[in-house]
C-alpha atoms as a PDB file:
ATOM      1  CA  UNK A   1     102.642  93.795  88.722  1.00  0.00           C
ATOM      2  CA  UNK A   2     100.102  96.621  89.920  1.00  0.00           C
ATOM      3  CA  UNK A   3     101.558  98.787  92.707  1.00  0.00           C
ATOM      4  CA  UNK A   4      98.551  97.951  94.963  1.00  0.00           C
ATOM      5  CA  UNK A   5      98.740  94.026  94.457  1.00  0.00           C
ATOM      6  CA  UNK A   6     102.626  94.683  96.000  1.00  0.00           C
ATOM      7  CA  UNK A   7     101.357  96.655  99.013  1.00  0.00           C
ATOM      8  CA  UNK A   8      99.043  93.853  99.424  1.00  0.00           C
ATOM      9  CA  UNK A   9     101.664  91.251  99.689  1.00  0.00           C
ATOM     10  CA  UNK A  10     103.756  92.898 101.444  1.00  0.00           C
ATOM     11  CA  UNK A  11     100.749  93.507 104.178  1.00  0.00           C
ATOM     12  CA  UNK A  12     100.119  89.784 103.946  1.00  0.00           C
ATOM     13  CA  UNK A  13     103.885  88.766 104.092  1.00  0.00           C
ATOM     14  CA  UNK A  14     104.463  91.230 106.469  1.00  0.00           C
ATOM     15  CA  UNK A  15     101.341  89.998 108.855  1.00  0.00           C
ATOM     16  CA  UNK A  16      99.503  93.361 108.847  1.00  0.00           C
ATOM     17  CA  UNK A  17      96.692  91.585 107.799  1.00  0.00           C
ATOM     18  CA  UNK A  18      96.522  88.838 110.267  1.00  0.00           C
ATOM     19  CA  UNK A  19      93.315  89.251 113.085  1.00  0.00           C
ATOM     20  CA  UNK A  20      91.855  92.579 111.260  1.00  0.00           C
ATOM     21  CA  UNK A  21      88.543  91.570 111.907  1.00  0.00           C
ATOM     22  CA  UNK A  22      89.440  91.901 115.352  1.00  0.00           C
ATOM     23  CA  UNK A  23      88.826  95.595 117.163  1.00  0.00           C
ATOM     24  CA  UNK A  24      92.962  96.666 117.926  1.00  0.00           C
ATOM     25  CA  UNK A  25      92.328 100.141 117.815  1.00  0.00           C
ATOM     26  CA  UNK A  26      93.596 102.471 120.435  1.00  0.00           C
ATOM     27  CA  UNK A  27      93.492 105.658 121.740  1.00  0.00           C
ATOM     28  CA  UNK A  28      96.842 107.681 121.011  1.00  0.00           C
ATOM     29  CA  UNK A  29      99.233 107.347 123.932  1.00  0.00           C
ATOM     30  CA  UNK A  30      99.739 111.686 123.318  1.00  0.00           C
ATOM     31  CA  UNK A  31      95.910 112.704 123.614  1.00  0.00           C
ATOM     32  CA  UNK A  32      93.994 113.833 126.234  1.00  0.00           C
ATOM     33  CA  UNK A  33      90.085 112.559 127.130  1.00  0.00           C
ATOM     34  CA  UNK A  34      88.895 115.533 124.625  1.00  0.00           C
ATOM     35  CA  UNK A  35      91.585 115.004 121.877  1.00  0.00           C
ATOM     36  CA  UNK A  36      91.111 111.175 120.996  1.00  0.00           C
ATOM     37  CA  UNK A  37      92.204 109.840 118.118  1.00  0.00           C
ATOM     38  CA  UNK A  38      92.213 106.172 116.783  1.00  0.00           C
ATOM     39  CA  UNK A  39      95.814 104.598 116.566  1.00  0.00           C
ATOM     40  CA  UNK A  40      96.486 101.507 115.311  1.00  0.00           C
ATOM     41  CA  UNK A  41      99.133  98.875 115.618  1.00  0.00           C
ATOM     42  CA  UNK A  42      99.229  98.324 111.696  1.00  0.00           C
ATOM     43  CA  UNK A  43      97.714  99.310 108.464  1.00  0.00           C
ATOM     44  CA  UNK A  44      95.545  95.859 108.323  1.00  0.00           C
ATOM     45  CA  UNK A  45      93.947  97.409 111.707  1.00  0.00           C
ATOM     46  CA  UNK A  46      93.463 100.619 109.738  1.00  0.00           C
ATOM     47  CA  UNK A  47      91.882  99.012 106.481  1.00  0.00           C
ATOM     48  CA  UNK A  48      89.140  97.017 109.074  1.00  0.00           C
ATOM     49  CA  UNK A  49      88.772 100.643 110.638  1.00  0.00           C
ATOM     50  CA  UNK A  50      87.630 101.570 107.297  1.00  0.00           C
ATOM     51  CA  UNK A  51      86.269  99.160 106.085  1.00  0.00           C
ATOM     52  CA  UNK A  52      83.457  99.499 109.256  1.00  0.00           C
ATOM     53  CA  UNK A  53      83.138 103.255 108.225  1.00  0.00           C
ATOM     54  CA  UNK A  54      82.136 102.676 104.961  1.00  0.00           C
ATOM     55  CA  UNK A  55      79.740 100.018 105.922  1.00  0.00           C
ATOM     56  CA  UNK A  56      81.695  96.993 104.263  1.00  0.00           C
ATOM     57  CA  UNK A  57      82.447  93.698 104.835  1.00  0.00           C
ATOM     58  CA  UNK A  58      84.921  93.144 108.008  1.00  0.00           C
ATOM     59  CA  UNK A  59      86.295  89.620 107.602  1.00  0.00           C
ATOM     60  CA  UNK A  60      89.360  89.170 106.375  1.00  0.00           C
ATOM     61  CA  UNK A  61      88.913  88.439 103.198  1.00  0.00           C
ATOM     62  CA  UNK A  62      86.732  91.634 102.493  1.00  0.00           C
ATOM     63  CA  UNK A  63      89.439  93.882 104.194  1.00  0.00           C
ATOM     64  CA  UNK A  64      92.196  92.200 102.139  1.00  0.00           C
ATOM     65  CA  UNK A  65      90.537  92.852  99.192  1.00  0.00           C
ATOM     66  CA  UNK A  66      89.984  96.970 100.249  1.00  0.00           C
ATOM     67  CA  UNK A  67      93.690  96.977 100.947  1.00  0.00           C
ATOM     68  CA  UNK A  68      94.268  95.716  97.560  1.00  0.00           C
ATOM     69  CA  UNK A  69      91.628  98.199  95.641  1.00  0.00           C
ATOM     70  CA  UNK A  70      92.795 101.184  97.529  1.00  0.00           C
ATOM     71  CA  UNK A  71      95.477 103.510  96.703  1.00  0.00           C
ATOM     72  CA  UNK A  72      97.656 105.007  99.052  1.00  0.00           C
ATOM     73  CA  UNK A  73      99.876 108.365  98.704  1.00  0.00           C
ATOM     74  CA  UNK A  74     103.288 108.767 100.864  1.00  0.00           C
ATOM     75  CA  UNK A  75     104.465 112.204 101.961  1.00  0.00           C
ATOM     76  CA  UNK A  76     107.305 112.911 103.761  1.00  0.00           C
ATOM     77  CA  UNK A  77     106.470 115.965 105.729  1.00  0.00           C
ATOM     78  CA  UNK A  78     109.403 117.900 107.329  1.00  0.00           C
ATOM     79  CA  UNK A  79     108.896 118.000 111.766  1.00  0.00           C
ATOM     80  CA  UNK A  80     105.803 115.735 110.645  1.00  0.00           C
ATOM     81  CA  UNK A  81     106.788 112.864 109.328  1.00  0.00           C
ATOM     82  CA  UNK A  82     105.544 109.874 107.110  1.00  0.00           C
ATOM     83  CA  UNK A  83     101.729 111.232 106.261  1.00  0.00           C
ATOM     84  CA  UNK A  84      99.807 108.206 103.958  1.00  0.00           C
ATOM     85  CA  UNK A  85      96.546 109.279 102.761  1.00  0.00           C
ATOM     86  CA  UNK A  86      94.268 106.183 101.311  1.00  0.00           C
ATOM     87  CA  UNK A  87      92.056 106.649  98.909  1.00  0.00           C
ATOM     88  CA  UNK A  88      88.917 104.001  99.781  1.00  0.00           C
ATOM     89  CA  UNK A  89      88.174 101.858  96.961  1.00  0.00           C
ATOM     90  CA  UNK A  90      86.170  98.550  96.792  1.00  0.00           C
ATOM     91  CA  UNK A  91      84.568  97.062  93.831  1.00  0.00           C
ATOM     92  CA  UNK A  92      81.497  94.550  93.646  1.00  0.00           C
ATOM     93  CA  UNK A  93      80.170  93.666  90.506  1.00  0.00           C
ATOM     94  CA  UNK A  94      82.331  96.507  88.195  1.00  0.00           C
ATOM     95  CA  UNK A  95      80.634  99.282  90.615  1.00  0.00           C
ATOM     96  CA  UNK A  96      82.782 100.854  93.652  1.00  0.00           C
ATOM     97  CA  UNK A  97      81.109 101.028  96.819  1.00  0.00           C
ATOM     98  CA  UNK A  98      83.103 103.676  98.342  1.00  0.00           C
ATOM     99  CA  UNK A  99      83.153 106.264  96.359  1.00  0.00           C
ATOM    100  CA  UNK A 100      79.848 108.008  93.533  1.00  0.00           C
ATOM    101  CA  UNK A 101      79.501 108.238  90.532  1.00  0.00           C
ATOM    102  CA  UNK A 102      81.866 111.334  90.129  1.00  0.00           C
ATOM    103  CA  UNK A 103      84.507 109.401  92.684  1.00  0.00           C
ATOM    104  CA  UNK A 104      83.414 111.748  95.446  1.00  0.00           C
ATOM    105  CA  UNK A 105      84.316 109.423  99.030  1.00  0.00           C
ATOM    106  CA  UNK A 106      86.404 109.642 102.054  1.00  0.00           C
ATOM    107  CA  UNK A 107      90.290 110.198 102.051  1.00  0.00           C
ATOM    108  CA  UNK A 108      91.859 108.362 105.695  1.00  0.00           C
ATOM    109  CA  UNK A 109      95.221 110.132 106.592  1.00  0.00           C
ATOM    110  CA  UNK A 110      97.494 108.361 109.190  1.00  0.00           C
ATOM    111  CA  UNK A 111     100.277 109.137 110.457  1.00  0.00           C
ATOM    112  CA  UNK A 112     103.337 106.750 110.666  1.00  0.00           C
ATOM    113  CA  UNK A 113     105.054 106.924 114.076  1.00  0.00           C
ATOM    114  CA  UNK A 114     107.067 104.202 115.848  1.00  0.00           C
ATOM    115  CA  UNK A 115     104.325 102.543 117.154  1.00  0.00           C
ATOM    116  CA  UNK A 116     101.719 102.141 114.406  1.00  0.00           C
ATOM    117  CA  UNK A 117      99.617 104.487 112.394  1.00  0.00           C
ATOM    118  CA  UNK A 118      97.277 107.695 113.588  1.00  0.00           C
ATOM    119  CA  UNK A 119      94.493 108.391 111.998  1.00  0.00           C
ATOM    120  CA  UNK A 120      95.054 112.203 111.513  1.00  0.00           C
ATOM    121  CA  UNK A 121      92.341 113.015 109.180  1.00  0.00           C
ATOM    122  CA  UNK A 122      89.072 112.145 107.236  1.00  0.00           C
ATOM    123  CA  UNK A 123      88.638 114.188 103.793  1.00  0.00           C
ATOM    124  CA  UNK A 124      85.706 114.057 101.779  1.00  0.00           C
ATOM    125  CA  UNK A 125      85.647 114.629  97.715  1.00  0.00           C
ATOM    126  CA  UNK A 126      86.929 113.123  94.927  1.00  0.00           C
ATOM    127  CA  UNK A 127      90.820 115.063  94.306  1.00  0.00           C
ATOM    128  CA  UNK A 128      92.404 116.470  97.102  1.00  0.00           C
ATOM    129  CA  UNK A 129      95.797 118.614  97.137  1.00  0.00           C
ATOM    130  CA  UNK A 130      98.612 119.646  99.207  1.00  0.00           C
ATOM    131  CA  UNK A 131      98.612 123.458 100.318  1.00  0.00           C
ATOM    132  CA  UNK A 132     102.062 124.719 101.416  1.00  0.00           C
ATOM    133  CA  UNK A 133     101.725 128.713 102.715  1.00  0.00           C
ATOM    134  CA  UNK A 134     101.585 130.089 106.059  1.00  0.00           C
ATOM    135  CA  UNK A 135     100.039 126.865 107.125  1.00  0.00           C
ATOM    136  CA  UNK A 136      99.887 123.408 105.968  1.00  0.00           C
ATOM    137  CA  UNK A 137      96.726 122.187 105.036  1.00  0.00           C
ATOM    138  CA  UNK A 138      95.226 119.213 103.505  1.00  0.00           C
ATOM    139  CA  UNK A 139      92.219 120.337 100.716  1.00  0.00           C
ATOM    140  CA  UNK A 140      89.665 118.409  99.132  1.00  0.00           C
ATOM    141  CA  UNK A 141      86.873 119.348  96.352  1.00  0.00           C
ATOM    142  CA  UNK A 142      83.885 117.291  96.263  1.00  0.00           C
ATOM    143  CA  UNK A 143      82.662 117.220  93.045  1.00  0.00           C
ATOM    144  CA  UNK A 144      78.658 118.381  92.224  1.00  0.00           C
ATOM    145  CA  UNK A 145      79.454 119.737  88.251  1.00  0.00           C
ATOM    146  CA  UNK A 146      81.864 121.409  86.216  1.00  0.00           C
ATOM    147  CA  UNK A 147      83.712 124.068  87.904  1.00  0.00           C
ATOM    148  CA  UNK A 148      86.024 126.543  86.618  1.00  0.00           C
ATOM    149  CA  UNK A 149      87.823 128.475  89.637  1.00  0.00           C
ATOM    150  CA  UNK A 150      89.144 127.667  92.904  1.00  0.00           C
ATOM    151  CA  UNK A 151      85.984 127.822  94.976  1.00  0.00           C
ATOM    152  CA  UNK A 152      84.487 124.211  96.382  1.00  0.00           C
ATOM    153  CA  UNK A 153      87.657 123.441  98.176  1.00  0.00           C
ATOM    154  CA  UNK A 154      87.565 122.139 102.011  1.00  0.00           C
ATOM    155  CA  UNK A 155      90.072 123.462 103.846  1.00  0.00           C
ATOM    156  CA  UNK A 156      91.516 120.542 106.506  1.00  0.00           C
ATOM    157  CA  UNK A 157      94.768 122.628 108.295  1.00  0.00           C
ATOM    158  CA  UNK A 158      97.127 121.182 110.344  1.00  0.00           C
ATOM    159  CA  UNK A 159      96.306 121.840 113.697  1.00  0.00           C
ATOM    160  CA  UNK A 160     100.108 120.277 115.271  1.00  0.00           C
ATOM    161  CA  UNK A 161      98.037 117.093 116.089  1.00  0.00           C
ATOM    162  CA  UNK A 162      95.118 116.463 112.748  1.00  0.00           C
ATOM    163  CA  UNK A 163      93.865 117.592 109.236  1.00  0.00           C
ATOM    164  CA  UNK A 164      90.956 119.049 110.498  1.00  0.00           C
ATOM    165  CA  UNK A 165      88.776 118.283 113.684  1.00  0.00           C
ATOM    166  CA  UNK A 166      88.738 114.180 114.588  1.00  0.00           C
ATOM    167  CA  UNK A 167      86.613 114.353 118.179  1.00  0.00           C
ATOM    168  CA  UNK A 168      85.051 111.532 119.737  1.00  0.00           C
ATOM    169  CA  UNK A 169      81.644 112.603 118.743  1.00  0.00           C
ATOM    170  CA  UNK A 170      82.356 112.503 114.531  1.00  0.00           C
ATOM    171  CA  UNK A 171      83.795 109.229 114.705  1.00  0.00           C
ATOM    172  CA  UNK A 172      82.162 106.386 114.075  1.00  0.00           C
ATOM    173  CA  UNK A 173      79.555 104.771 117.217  1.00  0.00           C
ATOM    174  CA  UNK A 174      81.580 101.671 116.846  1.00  0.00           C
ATOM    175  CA  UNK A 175      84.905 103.618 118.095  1.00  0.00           C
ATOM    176  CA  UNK A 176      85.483 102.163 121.152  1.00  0.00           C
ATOM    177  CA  UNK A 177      89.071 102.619 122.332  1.00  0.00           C
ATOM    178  CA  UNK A 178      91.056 100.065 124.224  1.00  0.00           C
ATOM    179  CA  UNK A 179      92.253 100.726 126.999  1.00  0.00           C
ATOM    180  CA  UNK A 180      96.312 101.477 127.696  1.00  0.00           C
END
């Protein structure tokens, strides 16, 4: 059995998939008017989030079936914690809608905390890597041609809080935050 077909039971036997084409995102209990981030209560609540940022289907079915295309990557990250970055993926008719033709797309990171997920950063290429030196960062290459050398990378550093800058203004105009 495929590693992604698992996750996806265990969202569905879990109930992380149950009411996702609802709106349950929130704003993070820890951020101020300025600093908003999505949070949400589970990763079904996170797939719908994406799934409305890349312009996809929102009913359940649809977001099941990005939860089960997607791949996901778990890093433990010492005074960070649980870091899962999900690589978009939904197919229709043998093509992916997500990502080109050289599997350039958008990377969601969340956070795991007690309460449900953060979404602590949006990366855009088609490979991304882990840089470990006097800061941690998240980097990303989108792809245009060959290349040779280390130039092309993005740079997304960890600020204490995000991968990069997530403000109110480059999310999505659907983002409206619930109230706490």
């Amino acid at each position: 059995m495929k590693p992604k077909l698992i996750l996806c039971l265990a969202l569905v036997l879990s109930g992380g998939l149950f009411g996702c084409a609802t709106n349950q995102i929130k704003r993070s209990q820890s951020s101020t008017a300025s600093e908003q981030i999505p949070h949400f209560e589970n990763l079904g609540n996170a797939y719908s989030y994406i799934a409305k940022c890349e312009n996809l289907p929102t009913d359940d079915k649809a977001v099941l079936k990005l939860a089960a295309e997607s791949k996901i990557d778990v890093i433990n990250i010492e005074n960070i914690g649980e870091i899962q970055i999900i690589e978009a993926n939904y197919f229709r008719d043998g093509d992916n809608e997500i990502r080109g033709a050289q599997w350039n797309g958008r990377y969601y990171v969340l956070r795991r905390g007690n309460e449900g997920f953060d979404l602590v950063g949006i990366l855009e290429g088609n490979i991304y890597r882990w840089h470990f030196g006097k800061t941690l960062a998240l980097q990303a290459h989108w792809h245009s041609g060959a290349w040779t050398d280390d130039a092309g990378w993005e740079n997304y550093p960890w600020n204490g809080r995000t991968f990069g800058a997530i403000a109110p203004a480059s999310l999505p105009t659907f983002y409206k935050p619930t109230s706490q």
